[in-house]
N, C-alpha and C. Protein backbone atom coordinates (compact mmCIF):
# COMPACT_ATOMS: atom_id res chain seq x y z
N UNK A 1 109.13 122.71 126.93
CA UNK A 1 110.10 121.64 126.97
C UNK A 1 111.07 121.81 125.80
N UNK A 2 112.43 121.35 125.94
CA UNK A 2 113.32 121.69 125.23
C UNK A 2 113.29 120.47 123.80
N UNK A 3 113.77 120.55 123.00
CA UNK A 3 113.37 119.72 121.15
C UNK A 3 114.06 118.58 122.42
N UNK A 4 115.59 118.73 122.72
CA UNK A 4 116.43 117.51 123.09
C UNK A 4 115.64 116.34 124.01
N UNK A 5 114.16 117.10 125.03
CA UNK A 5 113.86 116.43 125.71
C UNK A 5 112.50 115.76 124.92
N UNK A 6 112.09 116.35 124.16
CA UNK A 6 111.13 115.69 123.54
C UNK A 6 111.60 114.70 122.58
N UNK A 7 112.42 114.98 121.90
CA UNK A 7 113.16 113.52 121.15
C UNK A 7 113.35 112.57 121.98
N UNK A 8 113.69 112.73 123.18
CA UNK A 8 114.23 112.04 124.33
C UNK A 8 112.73 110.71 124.97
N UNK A 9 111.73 111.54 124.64
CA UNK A 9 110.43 111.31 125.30
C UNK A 9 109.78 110.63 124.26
N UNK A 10 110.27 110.67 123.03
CA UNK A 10 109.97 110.17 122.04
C UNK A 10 110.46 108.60 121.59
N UNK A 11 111.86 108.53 122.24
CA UNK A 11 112.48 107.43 122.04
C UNK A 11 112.36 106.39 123.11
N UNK A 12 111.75 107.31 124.59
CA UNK A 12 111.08 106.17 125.17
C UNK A 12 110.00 105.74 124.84
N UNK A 13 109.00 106.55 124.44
CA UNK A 13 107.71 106.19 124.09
C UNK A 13 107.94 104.55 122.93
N UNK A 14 108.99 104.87 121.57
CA UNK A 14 109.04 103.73 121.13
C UNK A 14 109.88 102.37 122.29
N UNK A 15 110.15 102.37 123.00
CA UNK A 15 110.83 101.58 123.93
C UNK A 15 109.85 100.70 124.60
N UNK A 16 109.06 101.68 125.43
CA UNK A 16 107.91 101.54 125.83
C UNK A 16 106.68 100.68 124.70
N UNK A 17 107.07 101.47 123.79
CA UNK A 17 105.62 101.08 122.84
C UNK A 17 105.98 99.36 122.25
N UNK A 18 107.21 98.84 122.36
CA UNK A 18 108.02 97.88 121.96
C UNK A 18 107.60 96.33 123.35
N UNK A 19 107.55 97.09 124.25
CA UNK A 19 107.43 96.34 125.56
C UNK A 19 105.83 95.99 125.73
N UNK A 20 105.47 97.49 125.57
CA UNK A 20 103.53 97.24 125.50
C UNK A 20 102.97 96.06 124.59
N UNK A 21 104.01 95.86 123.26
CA UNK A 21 103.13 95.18 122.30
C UNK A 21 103.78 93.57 122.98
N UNK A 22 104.54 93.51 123.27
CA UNK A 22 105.10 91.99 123.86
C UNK A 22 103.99 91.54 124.50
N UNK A 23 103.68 92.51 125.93
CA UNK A 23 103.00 92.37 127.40
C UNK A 23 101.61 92.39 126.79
N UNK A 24 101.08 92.67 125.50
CA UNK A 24 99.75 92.44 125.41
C UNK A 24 99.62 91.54 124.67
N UNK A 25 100.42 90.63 124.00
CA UNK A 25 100.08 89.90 123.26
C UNK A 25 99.74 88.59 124.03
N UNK A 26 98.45 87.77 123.60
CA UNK A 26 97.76 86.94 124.59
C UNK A 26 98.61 85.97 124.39
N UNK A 27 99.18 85.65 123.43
CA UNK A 27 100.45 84.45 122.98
C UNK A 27 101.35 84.35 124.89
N UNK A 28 101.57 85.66 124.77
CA UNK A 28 102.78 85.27 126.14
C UNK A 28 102.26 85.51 127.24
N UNK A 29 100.92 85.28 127.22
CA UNK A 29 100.32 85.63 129.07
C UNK A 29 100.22 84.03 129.38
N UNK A 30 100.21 83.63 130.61
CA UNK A 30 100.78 82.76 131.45
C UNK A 30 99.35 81.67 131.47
N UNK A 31 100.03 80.61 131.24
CA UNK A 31 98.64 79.23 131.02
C UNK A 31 98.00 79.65 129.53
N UNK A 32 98.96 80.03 128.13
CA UNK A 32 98.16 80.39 127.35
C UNK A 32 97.71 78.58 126.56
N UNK A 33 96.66 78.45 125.77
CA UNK A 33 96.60 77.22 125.70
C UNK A 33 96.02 76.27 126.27
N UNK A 34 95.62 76.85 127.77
CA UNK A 34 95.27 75.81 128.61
C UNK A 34 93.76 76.50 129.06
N UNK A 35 92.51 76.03 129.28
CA UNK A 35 91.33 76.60 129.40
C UNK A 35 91.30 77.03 130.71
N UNK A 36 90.56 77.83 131.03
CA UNK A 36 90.84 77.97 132.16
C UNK A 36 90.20 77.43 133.26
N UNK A 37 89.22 76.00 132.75
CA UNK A 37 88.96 75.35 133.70
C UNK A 37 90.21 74.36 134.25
N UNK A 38 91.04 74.18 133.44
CA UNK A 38 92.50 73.56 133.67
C UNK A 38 93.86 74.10 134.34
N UNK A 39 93.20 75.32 134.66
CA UNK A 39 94.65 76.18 135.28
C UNK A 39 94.45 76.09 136.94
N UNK A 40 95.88 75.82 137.67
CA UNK A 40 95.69 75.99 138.89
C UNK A 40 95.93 77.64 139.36
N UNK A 41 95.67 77.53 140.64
CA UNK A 41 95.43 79.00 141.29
C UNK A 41 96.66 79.72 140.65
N UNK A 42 97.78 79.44 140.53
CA UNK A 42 99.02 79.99 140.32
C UNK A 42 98.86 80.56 139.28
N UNK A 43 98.35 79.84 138.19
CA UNK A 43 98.74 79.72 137.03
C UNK A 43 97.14 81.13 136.52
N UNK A 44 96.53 81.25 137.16
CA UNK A 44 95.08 81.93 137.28
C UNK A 44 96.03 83.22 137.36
N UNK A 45 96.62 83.04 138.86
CA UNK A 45 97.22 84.74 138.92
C UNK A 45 98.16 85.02 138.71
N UNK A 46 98.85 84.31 138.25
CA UNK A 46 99.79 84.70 136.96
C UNK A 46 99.48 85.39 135.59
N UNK A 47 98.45 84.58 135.18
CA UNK A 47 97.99 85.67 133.84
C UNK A 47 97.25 86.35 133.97
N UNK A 48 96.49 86.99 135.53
CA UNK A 48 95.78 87.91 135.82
C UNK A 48 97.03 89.04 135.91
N UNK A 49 98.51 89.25 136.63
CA UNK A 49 99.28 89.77 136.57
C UNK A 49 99.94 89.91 135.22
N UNK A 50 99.52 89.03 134.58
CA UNK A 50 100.25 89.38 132.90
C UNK A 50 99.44 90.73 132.55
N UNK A 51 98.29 90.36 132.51
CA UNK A 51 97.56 91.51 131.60
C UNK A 51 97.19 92.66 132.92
N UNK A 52 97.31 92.36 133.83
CA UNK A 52 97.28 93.86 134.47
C UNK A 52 98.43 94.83 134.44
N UNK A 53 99.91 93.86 134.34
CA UNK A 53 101.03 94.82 133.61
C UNK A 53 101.22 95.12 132.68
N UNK A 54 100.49 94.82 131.47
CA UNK A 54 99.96 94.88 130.02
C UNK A 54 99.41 96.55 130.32
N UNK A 55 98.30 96.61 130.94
CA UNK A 55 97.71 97.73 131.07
C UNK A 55 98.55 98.71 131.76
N UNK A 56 99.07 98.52 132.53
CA UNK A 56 100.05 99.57 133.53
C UNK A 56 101.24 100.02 132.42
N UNK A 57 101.75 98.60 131.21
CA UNK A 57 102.55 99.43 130.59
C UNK A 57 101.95 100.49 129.43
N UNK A 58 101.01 100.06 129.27
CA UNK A 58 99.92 101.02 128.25
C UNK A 58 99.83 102.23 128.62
N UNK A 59 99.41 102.07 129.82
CA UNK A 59 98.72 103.46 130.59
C UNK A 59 100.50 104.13 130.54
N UNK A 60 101.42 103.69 131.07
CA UNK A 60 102.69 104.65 131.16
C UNK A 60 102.80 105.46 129.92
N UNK A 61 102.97 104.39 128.47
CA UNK A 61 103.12 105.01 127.29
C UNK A 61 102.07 106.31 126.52
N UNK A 62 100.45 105.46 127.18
CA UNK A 62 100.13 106.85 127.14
C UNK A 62 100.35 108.33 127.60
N UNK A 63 100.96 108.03 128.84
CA UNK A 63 101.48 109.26 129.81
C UNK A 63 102.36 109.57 128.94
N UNK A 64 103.23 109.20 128.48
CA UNK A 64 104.77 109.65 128.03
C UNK A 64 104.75 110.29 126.19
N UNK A 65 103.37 110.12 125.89
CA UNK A 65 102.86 110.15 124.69
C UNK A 65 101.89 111.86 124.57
N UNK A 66 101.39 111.74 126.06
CA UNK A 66 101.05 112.92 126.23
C UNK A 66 101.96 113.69 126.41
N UNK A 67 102.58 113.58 127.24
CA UNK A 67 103.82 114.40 127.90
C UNK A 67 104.52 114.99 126.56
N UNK A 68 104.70 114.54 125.95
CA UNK A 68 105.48 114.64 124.32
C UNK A 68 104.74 115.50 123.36
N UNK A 69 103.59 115.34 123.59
CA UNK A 69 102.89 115.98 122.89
C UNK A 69 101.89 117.48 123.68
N UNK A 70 102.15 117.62 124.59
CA UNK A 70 101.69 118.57 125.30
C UNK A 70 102.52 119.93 124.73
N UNK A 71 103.43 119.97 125.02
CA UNK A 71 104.19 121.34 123.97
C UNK A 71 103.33 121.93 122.88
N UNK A 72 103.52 120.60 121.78
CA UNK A 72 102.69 120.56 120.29
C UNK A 72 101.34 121.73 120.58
N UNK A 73 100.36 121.31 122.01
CA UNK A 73 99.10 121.40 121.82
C UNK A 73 99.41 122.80 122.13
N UNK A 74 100.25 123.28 123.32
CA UNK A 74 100.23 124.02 124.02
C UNK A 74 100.76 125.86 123.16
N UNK A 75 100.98 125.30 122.02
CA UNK A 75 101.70 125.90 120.91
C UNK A 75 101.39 126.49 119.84
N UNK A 76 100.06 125.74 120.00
CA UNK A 76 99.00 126.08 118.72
C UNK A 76 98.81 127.26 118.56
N UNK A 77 98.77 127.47 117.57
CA UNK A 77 98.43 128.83 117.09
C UNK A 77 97.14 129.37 117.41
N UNK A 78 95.72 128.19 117.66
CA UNK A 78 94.20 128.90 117.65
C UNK A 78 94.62 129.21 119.21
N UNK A 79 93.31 129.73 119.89
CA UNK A 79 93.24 130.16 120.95
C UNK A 79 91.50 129.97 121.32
N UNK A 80 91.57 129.22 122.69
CA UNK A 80 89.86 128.90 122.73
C UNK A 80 88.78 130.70 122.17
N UNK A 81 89.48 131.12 122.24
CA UNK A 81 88.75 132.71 121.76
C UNK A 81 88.59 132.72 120.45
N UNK A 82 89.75 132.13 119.65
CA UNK A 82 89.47 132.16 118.10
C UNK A 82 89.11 130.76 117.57
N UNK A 83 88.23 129.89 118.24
CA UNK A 83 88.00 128.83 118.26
C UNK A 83 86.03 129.23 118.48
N UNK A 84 86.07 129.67 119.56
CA UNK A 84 84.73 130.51 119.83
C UNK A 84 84.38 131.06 118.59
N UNK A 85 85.20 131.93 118.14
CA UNK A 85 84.77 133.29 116.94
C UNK A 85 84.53 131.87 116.10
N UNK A 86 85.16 130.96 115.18
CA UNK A 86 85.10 130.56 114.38
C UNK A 86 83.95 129.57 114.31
N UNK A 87 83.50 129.22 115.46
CA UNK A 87 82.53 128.29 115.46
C UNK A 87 81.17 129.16 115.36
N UNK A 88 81.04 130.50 116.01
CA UNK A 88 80.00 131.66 115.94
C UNK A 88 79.96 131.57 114.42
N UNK A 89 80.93 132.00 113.97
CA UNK A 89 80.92 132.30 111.87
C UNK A 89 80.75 131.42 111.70
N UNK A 90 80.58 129.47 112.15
CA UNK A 90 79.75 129.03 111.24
C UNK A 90 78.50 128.56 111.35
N UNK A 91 77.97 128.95 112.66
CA UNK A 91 76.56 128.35 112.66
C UNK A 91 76.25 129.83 112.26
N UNK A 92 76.50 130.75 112.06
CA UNK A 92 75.77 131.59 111.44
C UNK A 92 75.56 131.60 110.00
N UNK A 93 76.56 131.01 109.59
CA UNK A 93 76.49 131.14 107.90
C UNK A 93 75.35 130.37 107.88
N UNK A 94 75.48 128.69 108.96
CA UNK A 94 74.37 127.81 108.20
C UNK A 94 73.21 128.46 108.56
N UNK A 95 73.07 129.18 109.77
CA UNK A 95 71.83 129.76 110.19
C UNK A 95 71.52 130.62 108.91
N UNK A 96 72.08 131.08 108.07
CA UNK A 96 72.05 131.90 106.57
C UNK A 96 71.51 131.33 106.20
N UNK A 97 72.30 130.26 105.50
CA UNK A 97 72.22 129.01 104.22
C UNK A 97 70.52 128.15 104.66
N UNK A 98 70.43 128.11 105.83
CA UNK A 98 68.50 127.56 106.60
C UNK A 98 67.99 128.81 105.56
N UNK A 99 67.82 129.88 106.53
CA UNK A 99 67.08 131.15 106.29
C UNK A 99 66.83 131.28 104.50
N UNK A 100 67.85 130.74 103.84
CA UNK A 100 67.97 131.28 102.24
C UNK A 100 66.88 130.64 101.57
N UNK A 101 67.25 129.46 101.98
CA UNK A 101 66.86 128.02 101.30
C UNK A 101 64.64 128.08 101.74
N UNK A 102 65.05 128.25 103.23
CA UNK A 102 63.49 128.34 103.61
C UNK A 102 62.71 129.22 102.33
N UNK A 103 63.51 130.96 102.42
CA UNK A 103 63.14 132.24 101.74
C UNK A 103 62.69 131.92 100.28
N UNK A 104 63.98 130.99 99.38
CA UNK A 104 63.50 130.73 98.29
C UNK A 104 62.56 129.54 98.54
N UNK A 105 62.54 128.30 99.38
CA UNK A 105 61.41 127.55 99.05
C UNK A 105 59.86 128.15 98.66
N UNK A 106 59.71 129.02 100.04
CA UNK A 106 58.35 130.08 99.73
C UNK A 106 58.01 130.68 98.72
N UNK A 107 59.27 131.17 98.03
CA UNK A 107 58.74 132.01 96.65
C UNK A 107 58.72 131.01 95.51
N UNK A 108 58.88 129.57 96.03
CA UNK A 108 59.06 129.20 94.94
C UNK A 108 57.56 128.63 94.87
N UNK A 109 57.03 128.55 95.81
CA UNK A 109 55.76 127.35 95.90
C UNK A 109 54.34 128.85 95.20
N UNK A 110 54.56 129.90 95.26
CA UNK A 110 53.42 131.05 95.00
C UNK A 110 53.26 130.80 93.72
């Protein structure tokens, strides 16, 4: 993806991320204040539709958050191969650092 479109993806994400924090805040979901043994049917699925578009706008920003950041990952310098190697070199060292520690405990107890 090109820098122009990721800035681009970036400035929706804050747009988005601006709208998400409105739509989740329980202050503005519908019958706030009122228990909900006091709400009529309307007023029930109304703030059932508040916070299910709460989530739908979440879930978008996460999409658009990935999307933005997928390049980044895709870019990296490791490679699951040198990710492999590096994780081999270190359970081996500790498999060492066991083996050492065991080696001197023994000579130490004679």
């Amino acid at each position: 993806m090109r820098q122009d479109q990721i800035d681009r993806l970036q400035d929706l994400a804050e747009q988005i991320g601006e709208v998400f924090l409105e739509e989740a805040d329980p202050n503005n979901w519908s019958g706030t204040g009122v228990p909900l043994s006091g709400m009529d049917a309307d007023t029930r699925g109304n703030r059932y539709w508040d916070k299910k578009n709460a989530i739908q706008t979440g879930t978008l920003l996460a999409r658009v958050l990935d999307l933005r950041d997928r390049d980044t990952r895709s870019t990296d310098t490791k490679t699951p191969e040198k990710d492999a190697e590096g994780e081999i070199k270190q359970y081996e060292k500790q498999a060492r650092d066991i083996l050492s520690a065991i080696q001197s405990g023994a000579t130490s107890k004679r």
